[in-house]
PDB file of N, CA and C in Angstrom:
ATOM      1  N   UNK A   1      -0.494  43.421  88.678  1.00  0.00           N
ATOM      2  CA  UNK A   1      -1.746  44.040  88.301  1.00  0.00           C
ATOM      3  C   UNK A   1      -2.876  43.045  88.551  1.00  0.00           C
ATOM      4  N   UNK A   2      -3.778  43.185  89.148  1.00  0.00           N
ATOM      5  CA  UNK A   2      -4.866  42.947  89.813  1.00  0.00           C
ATOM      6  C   UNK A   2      -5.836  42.083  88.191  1.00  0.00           C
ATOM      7  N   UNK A   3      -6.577  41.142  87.984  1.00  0.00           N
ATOM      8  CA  UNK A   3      -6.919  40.747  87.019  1.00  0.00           C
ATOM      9  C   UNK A   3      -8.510  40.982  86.955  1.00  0.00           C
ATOM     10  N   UNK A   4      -9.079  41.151  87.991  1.00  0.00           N
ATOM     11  CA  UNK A   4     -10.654  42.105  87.489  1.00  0.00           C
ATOM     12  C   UNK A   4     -10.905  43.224  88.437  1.00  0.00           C
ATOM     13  N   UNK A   5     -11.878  43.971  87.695  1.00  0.00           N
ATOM     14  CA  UNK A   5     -11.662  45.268  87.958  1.00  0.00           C
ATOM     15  C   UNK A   5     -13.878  45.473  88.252  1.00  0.00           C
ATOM     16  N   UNK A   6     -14.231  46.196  89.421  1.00  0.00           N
ATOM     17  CA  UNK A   6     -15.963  46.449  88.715  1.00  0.00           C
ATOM     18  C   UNK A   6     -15.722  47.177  87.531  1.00  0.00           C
ATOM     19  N   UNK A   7     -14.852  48.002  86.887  1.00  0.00           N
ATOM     20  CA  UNK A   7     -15.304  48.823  85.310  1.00  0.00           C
ATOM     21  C   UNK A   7     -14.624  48.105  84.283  1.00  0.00           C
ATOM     22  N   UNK A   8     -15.677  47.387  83.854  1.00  0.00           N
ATOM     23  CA  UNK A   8     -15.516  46.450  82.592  1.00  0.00           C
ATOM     24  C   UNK A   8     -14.651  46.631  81.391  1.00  0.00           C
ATOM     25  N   UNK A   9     -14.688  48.468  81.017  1.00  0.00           N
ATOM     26  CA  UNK A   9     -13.419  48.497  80.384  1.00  0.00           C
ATOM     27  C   UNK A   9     -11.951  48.072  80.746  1.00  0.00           C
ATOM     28  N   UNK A  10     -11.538  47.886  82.116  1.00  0.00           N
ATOM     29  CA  UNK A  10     -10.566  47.764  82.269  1.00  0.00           C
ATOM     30  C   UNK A  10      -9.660  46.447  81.781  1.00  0.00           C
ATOM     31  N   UNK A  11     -11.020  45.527  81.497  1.00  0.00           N
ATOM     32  CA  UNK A  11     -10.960  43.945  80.579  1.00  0.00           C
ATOM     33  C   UNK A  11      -9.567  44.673  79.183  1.00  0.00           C
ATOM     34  N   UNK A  12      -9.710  45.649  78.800  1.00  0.00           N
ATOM     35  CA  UNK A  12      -9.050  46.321  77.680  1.00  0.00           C
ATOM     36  C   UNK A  12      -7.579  46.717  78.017  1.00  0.00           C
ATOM     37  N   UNK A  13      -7.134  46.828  78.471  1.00  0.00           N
ATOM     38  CA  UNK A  13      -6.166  47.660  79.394  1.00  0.00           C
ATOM     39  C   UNK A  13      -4.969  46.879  78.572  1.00  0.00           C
ATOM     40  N   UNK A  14      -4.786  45.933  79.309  1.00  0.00           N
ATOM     41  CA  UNK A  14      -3.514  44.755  79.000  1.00  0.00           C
ATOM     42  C   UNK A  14      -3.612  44.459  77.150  1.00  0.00           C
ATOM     43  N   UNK A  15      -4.669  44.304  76.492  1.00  0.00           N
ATOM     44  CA  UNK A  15      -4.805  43.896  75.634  1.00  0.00           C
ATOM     45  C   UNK A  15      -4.533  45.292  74.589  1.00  0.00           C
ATOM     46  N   UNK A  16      -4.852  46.624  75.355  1.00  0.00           N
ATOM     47  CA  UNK A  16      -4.701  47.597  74.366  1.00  0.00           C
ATOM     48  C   UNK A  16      -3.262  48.002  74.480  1.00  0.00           C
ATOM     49  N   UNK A  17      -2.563  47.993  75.807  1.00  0.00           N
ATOM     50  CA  UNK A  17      -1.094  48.158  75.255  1.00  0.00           C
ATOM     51  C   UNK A  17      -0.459  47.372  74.883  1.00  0.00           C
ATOM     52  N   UNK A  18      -1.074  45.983  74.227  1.00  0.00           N
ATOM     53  CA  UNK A  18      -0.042  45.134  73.460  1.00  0.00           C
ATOM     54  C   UNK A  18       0.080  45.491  72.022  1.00  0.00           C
ATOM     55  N   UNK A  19      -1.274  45.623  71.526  1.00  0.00           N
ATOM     56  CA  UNK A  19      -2.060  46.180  70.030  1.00  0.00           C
ATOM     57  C   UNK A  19      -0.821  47.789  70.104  1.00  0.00           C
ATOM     58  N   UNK A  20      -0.537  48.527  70.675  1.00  0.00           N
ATOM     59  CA  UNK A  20       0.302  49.695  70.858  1.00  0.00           C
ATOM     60  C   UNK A  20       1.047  49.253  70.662  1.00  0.00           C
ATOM     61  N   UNK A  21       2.043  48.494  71.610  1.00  0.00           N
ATOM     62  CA  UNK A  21       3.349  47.981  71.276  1.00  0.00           C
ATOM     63  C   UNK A  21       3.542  47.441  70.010  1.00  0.00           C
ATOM     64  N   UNK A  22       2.014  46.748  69.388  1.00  0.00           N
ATOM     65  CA  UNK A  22       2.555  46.120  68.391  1.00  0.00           C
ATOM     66  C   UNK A  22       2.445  46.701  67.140  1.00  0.00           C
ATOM     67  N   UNK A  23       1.373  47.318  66.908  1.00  0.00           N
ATOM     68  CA  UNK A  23       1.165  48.395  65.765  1.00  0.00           C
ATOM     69  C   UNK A  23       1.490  50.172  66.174  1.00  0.00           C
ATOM     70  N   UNK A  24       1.289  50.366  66.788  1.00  0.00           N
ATOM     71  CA  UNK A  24       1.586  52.096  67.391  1.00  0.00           C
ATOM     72  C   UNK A  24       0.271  52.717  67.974  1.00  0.00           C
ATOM     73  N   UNK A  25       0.614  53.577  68.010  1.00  0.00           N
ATOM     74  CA  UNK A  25      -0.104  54.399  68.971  1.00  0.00           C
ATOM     75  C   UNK A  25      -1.001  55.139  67.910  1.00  0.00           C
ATOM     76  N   UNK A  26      -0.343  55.621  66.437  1.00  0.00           N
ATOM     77  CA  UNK A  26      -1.383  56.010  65.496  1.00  0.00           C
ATOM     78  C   UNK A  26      -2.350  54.776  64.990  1.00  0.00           C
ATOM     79  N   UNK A  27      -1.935  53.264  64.904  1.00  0.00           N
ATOM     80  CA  UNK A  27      -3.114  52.546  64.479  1.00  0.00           C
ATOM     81  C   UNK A  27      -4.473  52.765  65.921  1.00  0.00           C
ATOM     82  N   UNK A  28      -3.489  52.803  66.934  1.00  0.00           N
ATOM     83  CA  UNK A  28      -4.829  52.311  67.771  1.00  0.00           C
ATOM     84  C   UNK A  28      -5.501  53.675  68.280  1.00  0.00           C
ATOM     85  N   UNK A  29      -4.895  54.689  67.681  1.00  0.00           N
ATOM     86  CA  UNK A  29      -6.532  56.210  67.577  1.00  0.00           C
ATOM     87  C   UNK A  29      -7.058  55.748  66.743  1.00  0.00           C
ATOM     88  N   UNK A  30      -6.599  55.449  65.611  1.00  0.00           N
ATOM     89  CA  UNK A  30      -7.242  55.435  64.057  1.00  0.00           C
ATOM     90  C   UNK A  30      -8.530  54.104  64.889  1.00  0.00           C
ATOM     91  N   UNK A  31      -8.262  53.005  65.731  1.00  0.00           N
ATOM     92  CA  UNK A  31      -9.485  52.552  65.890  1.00  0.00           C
ATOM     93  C   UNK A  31      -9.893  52.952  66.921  1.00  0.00           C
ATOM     94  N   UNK A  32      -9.714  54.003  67.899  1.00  0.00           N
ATOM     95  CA  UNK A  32     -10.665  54.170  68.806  1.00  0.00           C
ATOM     96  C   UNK A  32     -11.266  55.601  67.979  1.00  0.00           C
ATOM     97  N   UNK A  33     -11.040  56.347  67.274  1.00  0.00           N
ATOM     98  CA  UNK A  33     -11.890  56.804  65.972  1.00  0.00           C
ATOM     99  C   UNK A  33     -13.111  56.330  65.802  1.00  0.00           C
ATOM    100  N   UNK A  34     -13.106  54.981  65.217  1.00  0.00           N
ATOM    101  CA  UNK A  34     -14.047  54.052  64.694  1.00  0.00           C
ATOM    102  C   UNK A  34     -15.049  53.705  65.665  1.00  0.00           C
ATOM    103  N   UNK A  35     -14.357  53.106  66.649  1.00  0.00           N
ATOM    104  CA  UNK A  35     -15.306  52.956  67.935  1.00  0.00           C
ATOM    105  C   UNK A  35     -15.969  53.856  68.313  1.00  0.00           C
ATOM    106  N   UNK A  36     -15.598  55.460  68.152  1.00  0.00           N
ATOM    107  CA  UNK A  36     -16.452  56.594  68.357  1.00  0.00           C
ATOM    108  C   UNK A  36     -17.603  56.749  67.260  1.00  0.00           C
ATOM    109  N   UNK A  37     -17.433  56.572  66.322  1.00  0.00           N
ATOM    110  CA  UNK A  37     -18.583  56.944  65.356  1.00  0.00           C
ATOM    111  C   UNK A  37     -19.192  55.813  65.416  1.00  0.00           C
ATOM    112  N   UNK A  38     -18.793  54.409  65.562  1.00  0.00           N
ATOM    113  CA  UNK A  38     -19.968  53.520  66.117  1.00  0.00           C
ATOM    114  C   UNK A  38     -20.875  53.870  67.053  1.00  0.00           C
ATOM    115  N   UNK A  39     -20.433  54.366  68.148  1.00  0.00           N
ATOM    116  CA  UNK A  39     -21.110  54.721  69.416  1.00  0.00           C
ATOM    117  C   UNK A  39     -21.749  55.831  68.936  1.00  0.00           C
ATOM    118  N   UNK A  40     -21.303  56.485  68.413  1.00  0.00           N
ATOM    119  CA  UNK A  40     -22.223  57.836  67.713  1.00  0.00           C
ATOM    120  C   UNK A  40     -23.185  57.496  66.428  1.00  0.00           C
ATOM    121  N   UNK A  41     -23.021  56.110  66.098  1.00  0.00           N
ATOM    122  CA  UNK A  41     -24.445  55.607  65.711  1.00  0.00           C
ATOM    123  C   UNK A  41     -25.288  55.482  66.827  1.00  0.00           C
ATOM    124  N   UNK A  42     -24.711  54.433  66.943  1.00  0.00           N
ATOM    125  CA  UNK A  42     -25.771  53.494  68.225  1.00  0.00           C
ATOM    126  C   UNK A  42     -26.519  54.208  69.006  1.00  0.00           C
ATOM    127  N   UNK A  43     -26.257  55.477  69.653  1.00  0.00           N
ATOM    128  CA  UNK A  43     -27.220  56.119  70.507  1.00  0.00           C
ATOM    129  C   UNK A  43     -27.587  57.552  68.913  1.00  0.00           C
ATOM    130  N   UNK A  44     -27.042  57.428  67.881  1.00  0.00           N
ATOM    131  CA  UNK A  44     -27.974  58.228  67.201  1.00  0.00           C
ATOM    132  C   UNK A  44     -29.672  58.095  66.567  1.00  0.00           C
ATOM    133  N   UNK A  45     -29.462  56.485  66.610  1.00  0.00           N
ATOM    134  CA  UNK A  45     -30.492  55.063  66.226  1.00  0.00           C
ATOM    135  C   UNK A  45     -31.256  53.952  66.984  1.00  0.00           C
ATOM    136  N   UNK A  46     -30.445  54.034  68.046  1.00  0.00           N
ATOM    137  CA  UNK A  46     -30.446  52.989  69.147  1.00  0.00           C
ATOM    138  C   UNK A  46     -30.886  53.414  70.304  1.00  0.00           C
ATOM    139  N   UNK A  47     -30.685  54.771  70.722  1.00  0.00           N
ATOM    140  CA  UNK A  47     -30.698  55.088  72.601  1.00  0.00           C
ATOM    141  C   UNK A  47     -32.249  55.318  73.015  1.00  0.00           C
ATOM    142  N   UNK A  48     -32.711  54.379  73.841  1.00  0.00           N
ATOM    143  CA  UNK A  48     -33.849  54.874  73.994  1.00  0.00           C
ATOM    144  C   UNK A  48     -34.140  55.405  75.456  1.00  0.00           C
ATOM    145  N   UNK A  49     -32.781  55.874  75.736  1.00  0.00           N
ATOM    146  CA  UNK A  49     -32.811  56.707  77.120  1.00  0.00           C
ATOM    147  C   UNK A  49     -32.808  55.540  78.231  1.00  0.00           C
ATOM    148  N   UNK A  50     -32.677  54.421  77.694  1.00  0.00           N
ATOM    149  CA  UNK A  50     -31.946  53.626  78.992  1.00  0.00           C
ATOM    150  C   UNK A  50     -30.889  52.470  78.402  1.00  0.00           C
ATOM    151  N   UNK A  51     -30.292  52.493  77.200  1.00  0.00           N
ATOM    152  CA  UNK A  51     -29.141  51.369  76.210  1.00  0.00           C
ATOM    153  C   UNK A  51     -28.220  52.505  76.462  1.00  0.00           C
ATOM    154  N   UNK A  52     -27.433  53.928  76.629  1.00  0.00           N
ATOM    155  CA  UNK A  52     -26.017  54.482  76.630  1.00  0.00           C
ATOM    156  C   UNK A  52     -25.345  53.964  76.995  1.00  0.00           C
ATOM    157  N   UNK A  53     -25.262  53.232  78.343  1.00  0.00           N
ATOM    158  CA  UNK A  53     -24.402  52.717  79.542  1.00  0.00           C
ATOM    159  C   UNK A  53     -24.328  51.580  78.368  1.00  0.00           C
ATOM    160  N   UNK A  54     -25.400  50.816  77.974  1.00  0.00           N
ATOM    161  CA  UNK A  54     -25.116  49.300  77.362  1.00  0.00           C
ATOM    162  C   UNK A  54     -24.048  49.806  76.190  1.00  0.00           C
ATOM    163  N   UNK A  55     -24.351  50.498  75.107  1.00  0.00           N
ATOM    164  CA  UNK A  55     -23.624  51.053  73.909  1.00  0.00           C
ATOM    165  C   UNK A  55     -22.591  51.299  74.310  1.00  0.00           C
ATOM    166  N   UNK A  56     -22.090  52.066  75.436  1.00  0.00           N
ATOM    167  CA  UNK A  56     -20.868  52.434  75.760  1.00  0.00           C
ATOM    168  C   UNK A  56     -19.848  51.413  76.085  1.00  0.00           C
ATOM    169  N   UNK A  57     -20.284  50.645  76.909  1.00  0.00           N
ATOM    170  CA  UNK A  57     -19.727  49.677  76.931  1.00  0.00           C
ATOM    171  C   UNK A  57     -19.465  48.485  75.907  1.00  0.00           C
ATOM    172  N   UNK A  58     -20.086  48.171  74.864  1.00  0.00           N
ATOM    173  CA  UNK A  58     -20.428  47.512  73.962  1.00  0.00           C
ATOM    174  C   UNK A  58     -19.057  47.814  73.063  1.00  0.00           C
ATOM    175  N   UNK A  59     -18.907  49.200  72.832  1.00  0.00           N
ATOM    176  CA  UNK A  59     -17.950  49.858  71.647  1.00  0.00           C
ATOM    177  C   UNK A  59     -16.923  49.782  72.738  1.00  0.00           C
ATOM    178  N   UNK A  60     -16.801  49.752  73.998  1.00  0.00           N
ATOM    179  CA  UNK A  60     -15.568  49.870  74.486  1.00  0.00           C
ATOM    180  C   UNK A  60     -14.479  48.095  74.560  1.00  0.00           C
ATOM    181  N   UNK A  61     -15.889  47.274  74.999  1.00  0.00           N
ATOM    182  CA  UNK A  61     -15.534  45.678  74.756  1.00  0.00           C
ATOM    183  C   UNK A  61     -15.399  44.914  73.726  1.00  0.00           C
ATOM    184  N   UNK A  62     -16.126  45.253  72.429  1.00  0.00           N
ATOM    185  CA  UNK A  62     -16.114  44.155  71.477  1.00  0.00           C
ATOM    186  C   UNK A  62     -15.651  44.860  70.591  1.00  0.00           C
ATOM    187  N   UNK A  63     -14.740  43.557  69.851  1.00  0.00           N
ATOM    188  CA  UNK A  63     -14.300  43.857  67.951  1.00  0.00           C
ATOM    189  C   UNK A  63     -14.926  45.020  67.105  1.00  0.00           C
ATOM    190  N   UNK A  64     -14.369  45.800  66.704  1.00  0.00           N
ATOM    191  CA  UNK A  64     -14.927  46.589  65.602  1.00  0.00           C
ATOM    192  C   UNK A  64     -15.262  46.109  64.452  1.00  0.00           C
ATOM    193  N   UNK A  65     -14.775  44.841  63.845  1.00  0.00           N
ATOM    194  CA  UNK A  65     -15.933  44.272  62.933  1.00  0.00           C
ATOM    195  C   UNK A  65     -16.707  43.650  63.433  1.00  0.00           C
ATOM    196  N   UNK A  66     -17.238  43.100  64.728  1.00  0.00           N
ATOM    197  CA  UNK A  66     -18.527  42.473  65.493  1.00  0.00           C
ATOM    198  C   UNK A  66     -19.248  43.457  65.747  1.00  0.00           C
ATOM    199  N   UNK A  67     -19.295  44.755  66.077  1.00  0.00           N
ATOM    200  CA  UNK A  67     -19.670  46.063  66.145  1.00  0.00           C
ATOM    201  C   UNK A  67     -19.944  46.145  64.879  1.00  0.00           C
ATOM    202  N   UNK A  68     -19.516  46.020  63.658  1.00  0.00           N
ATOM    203  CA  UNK A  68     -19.821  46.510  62.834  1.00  0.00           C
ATOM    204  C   UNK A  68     -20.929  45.846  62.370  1.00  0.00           C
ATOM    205  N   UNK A  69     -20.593  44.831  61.612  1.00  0.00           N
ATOM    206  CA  UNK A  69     -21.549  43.305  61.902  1.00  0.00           C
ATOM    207  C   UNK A  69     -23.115  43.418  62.734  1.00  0.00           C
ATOM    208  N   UNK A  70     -22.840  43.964  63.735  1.00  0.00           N
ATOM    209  CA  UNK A  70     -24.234  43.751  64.464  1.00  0.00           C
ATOM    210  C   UNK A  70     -24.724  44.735  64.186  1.00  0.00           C
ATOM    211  N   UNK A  71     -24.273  46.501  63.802  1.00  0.00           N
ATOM    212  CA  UNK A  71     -25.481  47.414  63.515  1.00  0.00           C
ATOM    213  C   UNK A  71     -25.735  46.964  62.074  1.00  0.00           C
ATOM    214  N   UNK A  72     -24.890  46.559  60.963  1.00  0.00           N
ATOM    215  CA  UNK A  72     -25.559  45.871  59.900  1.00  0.00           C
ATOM    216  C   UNK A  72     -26.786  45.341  60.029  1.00  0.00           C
ATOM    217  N   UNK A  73     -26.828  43.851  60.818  1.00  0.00           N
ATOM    218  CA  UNK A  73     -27.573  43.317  61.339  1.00  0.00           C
ATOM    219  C   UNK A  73     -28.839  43.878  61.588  1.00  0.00           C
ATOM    220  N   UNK A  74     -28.392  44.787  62.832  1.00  0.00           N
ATOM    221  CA  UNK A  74     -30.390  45.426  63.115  1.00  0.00           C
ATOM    222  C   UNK A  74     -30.611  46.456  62.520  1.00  0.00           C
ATOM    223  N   UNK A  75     -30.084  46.986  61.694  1.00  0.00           N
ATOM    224  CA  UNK A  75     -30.542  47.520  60.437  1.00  0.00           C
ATOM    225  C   UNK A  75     -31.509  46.938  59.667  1.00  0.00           C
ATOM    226  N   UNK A  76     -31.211  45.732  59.062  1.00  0.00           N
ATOM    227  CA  UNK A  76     -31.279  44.421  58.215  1.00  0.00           C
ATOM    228  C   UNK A  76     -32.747  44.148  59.101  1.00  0.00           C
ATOM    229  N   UNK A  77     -32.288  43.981  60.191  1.00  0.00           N
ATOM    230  CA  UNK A  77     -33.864  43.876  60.879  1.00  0.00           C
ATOM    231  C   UNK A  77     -35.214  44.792  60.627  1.00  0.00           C
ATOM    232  N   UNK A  78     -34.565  45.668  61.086  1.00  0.00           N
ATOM    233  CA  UNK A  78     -34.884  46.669  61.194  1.00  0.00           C
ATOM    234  C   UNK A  78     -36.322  46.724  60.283  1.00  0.00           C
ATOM    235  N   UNK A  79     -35.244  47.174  59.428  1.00  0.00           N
ATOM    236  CA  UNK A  79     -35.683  47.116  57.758  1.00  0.00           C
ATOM    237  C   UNK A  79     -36.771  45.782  57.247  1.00  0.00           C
ATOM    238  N   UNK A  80     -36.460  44.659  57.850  1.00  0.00           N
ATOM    239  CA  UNK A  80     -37.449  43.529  57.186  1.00  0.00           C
ATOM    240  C   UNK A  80     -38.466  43.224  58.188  1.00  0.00           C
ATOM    241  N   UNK A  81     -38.347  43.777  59.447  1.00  0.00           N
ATOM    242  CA  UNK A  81     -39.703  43.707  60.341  1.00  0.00           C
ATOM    243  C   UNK A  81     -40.547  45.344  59.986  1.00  0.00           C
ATOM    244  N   UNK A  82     -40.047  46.028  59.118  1.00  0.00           N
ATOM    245  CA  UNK A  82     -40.771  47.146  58.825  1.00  0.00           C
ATOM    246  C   UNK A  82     -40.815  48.082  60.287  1.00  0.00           C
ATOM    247  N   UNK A  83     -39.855  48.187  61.116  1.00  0.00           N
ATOM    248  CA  UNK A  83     -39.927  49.106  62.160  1.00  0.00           C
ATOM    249  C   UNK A  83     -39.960  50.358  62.243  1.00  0.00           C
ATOM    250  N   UNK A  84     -40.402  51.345  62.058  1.00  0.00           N
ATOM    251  CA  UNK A  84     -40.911  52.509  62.182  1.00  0.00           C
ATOM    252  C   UNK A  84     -39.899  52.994  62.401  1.00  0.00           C
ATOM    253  N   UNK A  85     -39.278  54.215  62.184  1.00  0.00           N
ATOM    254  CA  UNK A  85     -38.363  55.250  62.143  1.00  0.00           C
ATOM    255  C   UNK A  85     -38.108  55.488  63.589  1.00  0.00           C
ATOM    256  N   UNK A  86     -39.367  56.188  64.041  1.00  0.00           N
ATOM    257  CA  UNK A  86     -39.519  56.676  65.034  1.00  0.00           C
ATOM    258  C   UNK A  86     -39.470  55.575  66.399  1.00  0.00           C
ATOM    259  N   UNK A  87     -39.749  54.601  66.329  1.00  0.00           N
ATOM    260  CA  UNK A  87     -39.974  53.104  66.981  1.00  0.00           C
ATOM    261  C   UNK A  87     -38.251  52.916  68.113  1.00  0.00           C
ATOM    262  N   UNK A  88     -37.705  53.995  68.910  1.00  0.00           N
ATOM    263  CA  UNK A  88     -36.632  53.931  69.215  1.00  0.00           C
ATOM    264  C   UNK A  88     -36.459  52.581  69.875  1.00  0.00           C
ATOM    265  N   UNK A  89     -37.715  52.179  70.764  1.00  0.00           N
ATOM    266  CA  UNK A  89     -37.630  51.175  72.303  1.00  0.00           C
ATOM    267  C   UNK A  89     -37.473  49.575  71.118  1.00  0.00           C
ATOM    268  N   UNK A  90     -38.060  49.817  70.183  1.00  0.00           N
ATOM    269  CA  UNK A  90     -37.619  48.716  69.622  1.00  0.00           C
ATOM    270  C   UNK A  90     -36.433  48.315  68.455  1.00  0.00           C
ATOM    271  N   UNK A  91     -36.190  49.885  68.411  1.00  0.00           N
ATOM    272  CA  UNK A  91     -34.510  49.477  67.462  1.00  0.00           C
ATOM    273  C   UNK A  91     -33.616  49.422  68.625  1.00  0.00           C
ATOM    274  N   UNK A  92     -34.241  49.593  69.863  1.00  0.00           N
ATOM    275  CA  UNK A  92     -32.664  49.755  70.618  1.00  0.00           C
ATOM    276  C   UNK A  92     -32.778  47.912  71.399  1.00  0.00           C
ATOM    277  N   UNK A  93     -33.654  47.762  71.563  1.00  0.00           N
ATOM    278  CA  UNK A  93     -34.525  46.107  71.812  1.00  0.00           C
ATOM    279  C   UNK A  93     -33.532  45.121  70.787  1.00  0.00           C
ATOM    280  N   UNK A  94     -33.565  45.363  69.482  1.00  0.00           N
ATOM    281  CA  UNK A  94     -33.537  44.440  68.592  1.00  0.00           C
ATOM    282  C   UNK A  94     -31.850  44.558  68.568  1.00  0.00           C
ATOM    283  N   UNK A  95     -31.175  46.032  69.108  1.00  0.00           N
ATOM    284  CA  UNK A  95     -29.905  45.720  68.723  1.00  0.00           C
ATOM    285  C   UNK A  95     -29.278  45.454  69.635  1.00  0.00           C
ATOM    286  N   UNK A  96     -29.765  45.214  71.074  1.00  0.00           N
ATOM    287  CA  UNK A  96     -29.220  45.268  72.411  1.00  0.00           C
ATOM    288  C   UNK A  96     -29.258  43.724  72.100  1.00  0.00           C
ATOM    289  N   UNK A  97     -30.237  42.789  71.433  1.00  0.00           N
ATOM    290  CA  UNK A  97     -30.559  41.250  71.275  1.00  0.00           C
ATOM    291  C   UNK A  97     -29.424  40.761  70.653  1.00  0.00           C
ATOM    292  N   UNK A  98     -28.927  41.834  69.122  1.00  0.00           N
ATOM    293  CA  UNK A  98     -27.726  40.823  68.426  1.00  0.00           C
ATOM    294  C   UNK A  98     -26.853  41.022  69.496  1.00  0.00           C
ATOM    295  N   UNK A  99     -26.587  42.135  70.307  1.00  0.00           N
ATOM    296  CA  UNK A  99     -25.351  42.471  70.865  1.00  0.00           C
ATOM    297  C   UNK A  99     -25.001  41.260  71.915  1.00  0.00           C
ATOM    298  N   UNK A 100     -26.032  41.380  72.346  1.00  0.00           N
ATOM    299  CA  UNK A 100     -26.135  39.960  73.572  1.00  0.00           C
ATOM    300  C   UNK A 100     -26.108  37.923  73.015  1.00  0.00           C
ATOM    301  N   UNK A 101     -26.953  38.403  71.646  1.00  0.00           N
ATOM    302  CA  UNK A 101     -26.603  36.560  71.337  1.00  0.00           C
ATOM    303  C   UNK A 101     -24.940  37.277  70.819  1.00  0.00           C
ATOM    304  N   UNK A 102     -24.436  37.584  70.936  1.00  0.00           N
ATOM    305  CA  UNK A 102     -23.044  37.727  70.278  1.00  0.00           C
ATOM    306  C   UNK A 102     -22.192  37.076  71.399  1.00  0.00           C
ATOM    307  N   UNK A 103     -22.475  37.433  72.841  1.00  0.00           N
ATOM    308  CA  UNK A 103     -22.441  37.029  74.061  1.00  0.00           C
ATOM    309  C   UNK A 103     -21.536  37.960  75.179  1.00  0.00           C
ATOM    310  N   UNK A 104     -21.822  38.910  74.632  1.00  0.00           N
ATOM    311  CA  UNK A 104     -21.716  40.831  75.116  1.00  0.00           C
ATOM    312  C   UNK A 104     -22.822  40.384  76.313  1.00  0.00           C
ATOM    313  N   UNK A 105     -22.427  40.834  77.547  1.00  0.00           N
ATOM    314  CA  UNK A 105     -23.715  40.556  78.409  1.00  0.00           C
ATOM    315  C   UNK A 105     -23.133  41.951  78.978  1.00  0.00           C
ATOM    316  N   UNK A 106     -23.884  42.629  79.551  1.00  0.00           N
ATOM    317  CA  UNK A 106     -23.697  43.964  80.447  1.00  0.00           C
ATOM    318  C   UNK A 106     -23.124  43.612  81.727  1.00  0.00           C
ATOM    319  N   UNK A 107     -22.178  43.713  82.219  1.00  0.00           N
ATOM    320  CA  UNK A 107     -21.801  43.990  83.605  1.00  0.00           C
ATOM    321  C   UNK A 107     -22.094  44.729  84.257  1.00  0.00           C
TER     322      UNK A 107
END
């Protein structure tokens, strides 16, 4: 098997049928579950019609508690820079920033 791929999920591949082998096939829906309603934050809060591709990828590459962790985070921001509800280009700005110092870079 070939070791990079251009679709960045495929970084997952090897690593998700070990997590299978090693816990089952019901732990690892139960977290790609999770990873869905993350992502179904992130562009519920976050998408400002050009971060999907980033989000998508984001929930498909990183930890679900670093995912979790970081919408905490620009929440937390969010919230203490007083950002406007409506203010999408900059909640999706501020969370695309933790996602990236995390060292998530977009491919």
């Amino acid at each position: 098997m070939k070791d990079s791929s251009s679709y960045p999920s495929y970084k997952k591949v090897i690593p998700n049928l070990n997590f299978i082998k090693e816990y089952g096939i019901e732990k690892f829906v139960e977290q790609q579950k999770k990873r869905i309603k993350l992502l179904e934050m992130m562009i519920k809060n976050f998408d400002d019609g050009k971060s999907r591709s980033f989000f998508c990828k984001a929930t498909a590459l990183i930890d679900i508690a670093i995912l979790e962790k970081s919408l905490n985070g620009a929440f937390q921001r969010i919230k203490k820079d007083k950002i406007k509800p409506n203010d999408i280009k900059m909640k999706a700005k501020i969370l695309k920033e933790i996602l990236n110092e995390i060292g998530f870079k977009q491919v």
